[in-house]
N, C-alpha and C. Protein backbone atom coordinates (compact mmCIF):
# COMPACT_ATOMS: atom_id res chain seq x y z
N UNK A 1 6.23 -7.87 8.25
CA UNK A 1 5.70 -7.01 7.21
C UNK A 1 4.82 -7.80 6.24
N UNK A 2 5.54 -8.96 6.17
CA UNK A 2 4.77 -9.99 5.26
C UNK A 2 3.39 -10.09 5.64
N UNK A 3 2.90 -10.42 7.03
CA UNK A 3 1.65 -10.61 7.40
C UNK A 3 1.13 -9.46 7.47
N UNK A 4 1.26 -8.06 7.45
CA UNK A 4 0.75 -6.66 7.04
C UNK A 4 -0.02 -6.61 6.05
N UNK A 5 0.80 -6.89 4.80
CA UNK A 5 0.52 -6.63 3.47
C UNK A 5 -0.74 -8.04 3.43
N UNK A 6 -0.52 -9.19 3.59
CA UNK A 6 -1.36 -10.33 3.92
C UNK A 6 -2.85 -9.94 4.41
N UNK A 7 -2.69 -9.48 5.34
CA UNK A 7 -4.32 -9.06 6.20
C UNK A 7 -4.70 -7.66 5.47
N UNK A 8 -3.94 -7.16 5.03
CA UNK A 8 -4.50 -5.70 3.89
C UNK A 8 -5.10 -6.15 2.78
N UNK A 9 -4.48 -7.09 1.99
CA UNK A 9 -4.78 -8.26 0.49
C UNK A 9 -6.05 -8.98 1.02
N UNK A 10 -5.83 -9.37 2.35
CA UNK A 10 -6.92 -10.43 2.59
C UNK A 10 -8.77 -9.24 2.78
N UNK A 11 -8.54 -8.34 3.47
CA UNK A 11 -9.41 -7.64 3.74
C UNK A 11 -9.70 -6.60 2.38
N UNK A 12 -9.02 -6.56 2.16
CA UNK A 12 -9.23 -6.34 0.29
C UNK A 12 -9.93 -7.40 -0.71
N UNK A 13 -9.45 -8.26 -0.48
CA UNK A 13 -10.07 -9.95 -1.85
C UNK A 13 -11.59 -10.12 -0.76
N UNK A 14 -12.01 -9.79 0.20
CA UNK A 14 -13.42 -10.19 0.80
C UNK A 14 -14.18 -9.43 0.36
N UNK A 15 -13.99 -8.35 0.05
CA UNK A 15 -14.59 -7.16 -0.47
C UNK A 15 -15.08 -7.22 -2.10
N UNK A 16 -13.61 -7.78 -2.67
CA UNK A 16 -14.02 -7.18 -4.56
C UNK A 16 -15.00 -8.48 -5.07
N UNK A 17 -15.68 -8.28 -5.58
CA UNK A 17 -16.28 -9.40 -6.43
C UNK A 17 -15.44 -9.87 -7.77
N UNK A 18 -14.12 -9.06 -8.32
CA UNK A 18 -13.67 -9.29 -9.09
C UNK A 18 -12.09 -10.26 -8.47
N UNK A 19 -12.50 -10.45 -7.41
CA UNK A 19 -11.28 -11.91 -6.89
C UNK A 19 -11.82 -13.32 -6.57
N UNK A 20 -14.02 -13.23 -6.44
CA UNK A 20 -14.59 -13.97 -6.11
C UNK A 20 -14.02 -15.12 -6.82
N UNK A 21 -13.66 -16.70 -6.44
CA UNK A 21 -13.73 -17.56 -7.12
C UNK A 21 -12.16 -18.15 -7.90
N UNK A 22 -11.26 -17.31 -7.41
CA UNK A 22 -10.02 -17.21 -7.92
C UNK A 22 -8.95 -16.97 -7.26
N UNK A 23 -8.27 -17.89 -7.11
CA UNK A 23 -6.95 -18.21 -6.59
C UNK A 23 -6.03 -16.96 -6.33
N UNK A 24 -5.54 -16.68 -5.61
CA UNK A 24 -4.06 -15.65 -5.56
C UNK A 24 -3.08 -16.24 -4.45
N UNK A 25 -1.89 -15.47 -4.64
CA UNK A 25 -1.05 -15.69 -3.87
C UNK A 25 -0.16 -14.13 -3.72
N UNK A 26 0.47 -14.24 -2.67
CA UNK A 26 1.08 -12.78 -3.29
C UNK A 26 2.50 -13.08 -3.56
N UNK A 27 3.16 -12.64 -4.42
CA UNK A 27 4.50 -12.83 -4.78
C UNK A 27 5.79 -12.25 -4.71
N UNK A 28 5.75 -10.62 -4.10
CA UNK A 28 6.57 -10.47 -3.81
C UNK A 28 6.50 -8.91 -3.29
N UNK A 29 6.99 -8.32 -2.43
CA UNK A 29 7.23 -7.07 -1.89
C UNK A 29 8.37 -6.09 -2.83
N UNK A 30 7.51 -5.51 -3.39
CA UNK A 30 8.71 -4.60 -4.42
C UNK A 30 9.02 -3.45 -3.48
N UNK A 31 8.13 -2.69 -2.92
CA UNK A 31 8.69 -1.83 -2.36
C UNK A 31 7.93 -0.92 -0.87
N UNK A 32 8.60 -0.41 -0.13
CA UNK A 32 7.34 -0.35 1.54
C UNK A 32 8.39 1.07 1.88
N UNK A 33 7.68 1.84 2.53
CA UNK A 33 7.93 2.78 3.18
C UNK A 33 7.42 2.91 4.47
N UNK A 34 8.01 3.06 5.87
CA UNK A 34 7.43 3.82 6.83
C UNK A 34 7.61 5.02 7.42
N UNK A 35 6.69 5.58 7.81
CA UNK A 35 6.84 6.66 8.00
C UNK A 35 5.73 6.90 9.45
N UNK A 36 6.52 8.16 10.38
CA UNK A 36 5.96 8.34 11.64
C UNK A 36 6.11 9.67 11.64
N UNK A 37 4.51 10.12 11.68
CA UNK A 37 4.22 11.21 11.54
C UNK A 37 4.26 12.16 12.76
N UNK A 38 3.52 11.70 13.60
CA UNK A 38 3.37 12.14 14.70
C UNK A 38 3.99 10.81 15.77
N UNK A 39 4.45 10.73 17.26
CA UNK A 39 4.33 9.59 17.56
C UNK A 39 3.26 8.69 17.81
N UNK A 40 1.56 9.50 17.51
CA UNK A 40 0.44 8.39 17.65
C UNK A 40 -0.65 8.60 16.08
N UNK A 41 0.66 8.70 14.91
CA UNK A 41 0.22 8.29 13.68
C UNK A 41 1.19 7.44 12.84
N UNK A 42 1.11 6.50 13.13
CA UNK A 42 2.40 6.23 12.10
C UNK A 42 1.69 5.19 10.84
N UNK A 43 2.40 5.26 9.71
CA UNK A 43 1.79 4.29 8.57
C UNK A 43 2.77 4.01 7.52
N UNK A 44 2.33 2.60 7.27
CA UNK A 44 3.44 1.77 6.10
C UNK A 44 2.65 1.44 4.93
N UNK A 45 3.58 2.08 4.26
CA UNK A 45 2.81 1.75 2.49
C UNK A 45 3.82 0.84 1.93
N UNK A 46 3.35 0.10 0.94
CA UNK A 46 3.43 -1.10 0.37
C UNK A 46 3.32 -1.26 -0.81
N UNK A 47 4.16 -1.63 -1.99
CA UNK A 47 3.81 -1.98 -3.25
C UNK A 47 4.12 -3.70 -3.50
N UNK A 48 3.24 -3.92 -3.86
CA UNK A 48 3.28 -5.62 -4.34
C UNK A 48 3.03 -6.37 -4.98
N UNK A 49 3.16 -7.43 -5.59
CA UNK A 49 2.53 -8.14 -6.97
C UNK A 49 2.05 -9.57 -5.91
N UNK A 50 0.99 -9.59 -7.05
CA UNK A 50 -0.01 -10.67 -6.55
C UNK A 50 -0.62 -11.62 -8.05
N UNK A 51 -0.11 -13.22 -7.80
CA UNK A 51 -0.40 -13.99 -8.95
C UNK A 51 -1.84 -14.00 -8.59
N UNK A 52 -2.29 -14.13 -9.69
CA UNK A 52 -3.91 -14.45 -9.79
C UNK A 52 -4.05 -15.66 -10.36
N UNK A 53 -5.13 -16.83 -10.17
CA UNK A 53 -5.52 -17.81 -11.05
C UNK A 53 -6.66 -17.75 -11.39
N UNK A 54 -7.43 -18.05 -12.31
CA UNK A 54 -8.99 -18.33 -12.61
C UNK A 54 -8.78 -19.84 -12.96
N UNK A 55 -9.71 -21.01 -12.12
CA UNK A 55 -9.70 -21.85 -12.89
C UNK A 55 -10.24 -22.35 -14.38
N UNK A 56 -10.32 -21.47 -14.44
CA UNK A 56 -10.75 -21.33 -16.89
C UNK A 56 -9.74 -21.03 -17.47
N UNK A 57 -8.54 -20.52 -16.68
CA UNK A 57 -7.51 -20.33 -17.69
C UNK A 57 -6.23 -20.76 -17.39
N UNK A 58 -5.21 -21.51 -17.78
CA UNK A 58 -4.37 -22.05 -17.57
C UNK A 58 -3.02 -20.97 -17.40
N UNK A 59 -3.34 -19.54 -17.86
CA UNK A 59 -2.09 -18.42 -17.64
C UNK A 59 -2.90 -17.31 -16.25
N UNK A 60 -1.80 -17.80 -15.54
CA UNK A 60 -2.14 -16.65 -14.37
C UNK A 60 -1.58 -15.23 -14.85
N UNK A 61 -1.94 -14.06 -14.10
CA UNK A 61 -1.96 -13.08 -14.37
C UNK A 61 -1.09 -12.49 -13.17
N UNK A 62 -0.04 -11.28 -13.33
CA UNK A 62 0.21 -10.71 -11.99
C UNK A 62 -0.25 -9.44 -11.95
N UNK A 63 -0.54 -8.85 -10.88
CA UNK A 63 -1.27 -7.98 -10.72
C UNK A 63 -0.67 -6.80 -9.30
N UNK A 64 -0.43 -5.36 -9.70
CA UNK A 64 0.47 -4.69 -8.98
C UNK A 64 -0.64 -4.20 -7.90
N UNK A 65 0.11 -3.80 -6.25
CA UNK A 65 -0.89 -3.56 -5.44
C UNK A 65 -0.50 -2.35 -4.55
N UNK A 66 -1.20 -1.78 -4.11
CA UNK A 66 -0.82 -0.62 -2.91
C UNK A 66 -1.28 -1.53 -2.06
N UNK A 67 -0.93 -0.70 -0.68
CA UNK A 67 -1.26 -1.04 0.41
C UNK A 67 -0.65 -0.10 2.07
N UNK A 68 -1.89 0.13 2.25
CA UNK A 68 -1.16 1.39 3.61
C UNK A 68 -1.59 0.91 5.05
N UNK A 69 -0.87 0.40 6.12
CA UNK A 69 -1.27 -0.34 7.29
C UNK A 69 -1.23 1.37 8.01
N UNK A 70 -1.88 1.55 8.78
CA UNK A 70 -1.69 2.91 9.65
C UNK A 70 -2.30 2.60 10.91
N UNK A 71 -1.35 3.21 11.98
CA UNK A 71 -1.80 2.94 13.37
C UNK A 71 -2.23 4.02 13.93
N UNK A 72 -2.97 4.48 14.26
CA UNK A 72 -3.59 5.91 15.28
C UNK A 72 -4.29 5.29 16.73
N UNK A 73 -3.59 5.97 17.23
CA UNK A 73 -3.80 6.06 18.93
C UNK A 73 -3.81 4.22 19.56
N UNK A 74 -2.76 3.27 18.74
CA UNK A 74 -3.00 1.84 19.00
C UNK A 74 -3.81 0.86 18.00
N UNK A 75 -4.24 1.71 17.28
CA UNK A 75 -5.29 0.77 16.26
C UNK A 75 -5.07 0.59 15.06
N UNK A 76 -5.28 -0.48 14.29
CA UNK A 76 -4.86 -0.18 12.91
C UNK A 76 -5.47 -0.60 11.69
N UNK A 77 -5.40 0.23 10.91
CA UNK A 77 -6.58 -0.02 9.76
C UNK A 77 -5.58 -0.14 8.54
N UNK A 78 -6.35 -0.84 7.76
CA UNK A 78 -5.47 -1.15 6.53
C UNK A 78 -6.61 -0.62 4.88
N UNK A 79 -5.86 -0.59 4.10
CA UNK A 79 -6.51 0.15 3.03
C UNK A 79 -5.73 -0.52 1.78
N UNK A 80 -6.52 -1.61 0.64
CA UNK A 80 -5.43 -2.06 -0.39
C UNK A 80 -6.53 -1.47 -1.76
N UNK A 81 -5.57 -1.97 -2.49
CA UNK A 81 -6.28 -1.33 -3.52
C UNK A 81 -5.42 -1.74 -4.93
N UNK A 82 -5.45 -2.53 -6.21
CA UNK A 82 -4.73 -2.82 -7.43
C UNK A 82 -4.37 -1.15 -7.76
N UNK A 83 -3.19 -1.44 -8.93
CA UNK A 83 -2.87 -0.06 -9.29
C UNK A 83 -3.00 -0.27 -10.75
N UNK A 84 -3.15 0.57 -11.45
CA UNK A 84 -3.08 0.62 -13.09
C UNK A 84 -1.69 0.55 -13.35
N UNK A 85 -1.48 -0.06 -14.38
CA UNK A 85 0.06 0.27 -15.15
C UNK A 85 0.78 1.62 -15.22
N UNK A 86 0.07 2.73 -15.48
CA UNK A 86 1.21 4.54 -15.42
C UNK A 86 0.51 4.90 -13.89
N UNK A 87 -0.42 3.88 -12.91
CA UNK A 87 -0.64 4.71 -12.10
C UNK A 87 0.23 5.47 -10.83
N UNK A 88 0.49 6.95 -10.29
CA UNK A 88 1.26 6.92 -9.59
C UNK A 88 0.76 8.32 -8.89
N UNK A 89 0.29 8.34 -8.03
CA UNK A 89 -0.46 8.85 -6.90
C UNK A 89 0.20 9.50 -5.84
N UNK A 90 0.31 10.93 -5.56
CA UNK A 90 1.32 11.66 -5.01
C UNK A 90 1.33 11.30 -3.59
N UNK A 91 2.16 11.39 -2.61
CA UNK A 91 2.68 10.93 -1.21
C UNK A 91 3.62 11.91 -0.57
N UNK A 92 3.80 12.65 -0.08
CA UNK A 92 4.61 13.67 0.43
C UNK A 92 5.43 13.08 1.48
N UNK A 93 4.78 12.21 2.38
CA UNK A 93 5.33 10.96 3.57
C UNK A 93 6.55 9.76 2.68
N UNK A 94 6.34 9.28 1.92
CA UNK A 94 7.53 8.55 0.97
C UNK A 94 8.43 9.68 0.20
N UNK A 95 7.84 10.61 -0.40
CA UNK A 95 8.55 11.53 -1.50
C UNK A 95 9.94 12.09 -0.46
N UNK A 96 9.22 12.16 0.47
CA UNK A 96 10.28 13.52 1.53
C UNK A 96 11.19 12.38 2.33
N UNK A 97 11.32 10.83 2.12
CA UNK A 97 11.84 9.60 2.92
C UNK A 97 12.36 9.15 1.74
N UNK A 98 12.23 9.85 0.32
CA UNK A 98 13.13 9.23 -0.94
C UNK A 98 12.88 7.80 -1.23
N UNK A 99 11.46 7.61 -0.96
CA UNK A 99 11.10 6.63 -1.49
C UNK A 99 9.99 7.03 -2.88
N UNK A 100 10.88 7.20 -3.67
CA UNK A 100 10.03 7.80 -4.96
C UNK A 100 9.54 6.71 -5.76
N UNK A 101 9.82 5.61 -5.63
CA UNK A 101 9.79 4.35 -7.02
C UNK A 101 8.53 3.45 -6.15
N UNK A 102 8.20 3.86 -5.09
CA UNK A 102 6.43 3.51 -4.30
C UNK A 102 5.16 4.42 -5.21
N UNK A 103 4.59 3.42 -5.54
CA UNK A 103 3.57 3.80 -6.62
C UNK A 103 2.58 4.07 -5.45
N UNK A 104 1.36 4.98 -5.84
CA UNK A 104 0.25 5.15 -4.50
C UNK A 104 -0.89 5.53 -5.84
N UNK A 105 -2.14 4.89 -5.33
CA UNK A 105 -3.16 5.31 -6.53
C UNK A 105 -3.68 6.80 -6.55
N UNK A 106 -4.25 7.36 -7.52
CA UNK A 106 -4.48 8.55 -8.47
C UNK A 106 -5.45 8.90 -7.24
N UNK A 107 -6.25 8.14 -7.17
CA UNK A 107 -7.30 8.21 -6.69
C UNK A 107 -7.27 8.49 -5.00
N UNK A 108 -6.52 8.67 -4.61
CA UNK A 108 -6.29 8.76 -2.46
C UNK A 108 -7.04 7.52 -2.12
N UNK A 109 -7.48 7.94 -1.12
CA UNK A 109 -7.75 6.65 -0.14
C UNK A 109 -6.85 6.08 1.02
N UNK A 110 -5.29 6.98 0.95
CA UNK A 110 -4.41 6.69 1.64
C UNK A 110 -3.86 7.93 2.49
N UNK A 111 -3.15 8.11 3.24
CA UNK A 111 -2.91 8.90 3.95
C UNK A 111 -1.54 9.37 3.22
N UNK A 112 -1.47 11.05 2.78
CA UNK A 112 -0.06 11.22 2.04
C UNK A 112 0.56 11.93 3.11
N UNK A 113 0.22 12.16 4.31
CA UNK A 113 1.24 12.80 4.87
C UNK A 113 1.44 14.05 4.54
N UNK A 114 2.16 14.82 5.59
CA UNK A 114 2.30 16.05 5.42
C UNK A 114 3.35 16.93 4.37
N UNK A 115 3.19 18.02 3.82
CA UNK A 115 4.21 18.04 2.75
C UNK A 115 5.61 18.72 3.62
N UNK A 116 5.36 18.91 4.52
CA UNK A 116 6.42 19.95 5.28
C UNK A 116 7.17 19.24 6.48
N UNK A 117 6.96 17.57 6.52
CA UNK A 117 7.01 16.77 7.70
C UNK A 117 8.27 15.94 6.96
N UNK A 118 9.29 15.58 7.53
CA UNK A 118 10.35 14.62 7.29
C UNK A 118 10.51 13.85 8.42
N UNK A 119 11.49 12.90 8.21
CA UNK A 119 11.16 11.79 9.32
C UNK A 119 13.19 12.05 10.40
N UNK A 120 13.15 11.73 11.43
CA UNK A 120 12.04 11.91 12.55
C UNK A 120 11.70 13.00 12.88
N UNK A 121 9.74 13.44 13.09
CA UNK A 121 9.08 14.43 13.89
C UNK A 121 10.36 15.99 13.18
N UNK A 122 10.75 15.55 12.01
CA UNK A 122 11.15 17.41 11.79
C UNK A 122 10.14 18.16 11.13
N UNK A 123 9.71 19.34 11.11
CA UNK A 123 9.32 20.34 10.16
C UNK A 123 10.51 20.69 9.13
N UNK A 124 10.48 20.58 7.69
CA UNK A 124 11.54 21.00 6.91
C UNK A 124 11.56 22.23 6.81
N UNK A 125 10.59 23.42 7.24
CA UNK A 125 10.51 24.64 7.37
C UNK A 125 10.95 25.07 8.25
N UNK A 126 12.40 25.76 8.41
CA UNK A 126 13.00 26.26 9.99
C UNK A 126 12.76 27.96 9.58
């Protein structure tokens, strides 16, 4: 899982210009959900803190993260993204797996899953 969240962070920090030049590490896995939607969708979300360094300043910073690995039909794409401090971004795929304390950003970008889908492959609507 470790190397999940790793290649999501990593393909994330190539991208921002606001990691250009500055150290990170990641520090710790607060919290991950998986969930299998279909058997050829499945996806793991991720909350995580990540130290930052700038070499100009001698206090690193930590910094909270999403992160959703998802596999469709064998393949898998990853999607990270920092979160704001009150940010918390609805998920129907964690909410309905009682993983409520997984932060997901305001903004989507992630896959929330179905609202009527529980895990395994049930409809909660009989």
């Amino acid at each position: 899982m470790t190397k999940e969240v790793m290649l999501a962070f990593e393909k994330y920090a190539k991208r921002s210009t606001n990691l250009t030049g500055l150290d990170w590490q990641i520090e710790e896995i607060c919290h991950q959900c998986f969930n299998v939607e279909y058997y050829h969708k499945v996806f793991h979300h991720y909350n995580f803190t990540v130290k930052i360094e700038s070499p100009r300043s001698s206090d690193p910073r930590v910094a909270l993260f999403f992160a959703e690995v998802k596999e469709i039909f064998g393949r898998k794409y990853y999607f990270c993204c920092p979160l704001e401090p009150n940010e918390n971004g609805q998920c129907y795929a964690c909410h309905n797996e009682g993983f409520d304390d997984l932060r997901h950003p305001a903004t989507g970008g992630y896959d929330q899953g179905s609202m009527d889908m529980a895990f395994p492959f049930t409809n909660m609507d009989y």
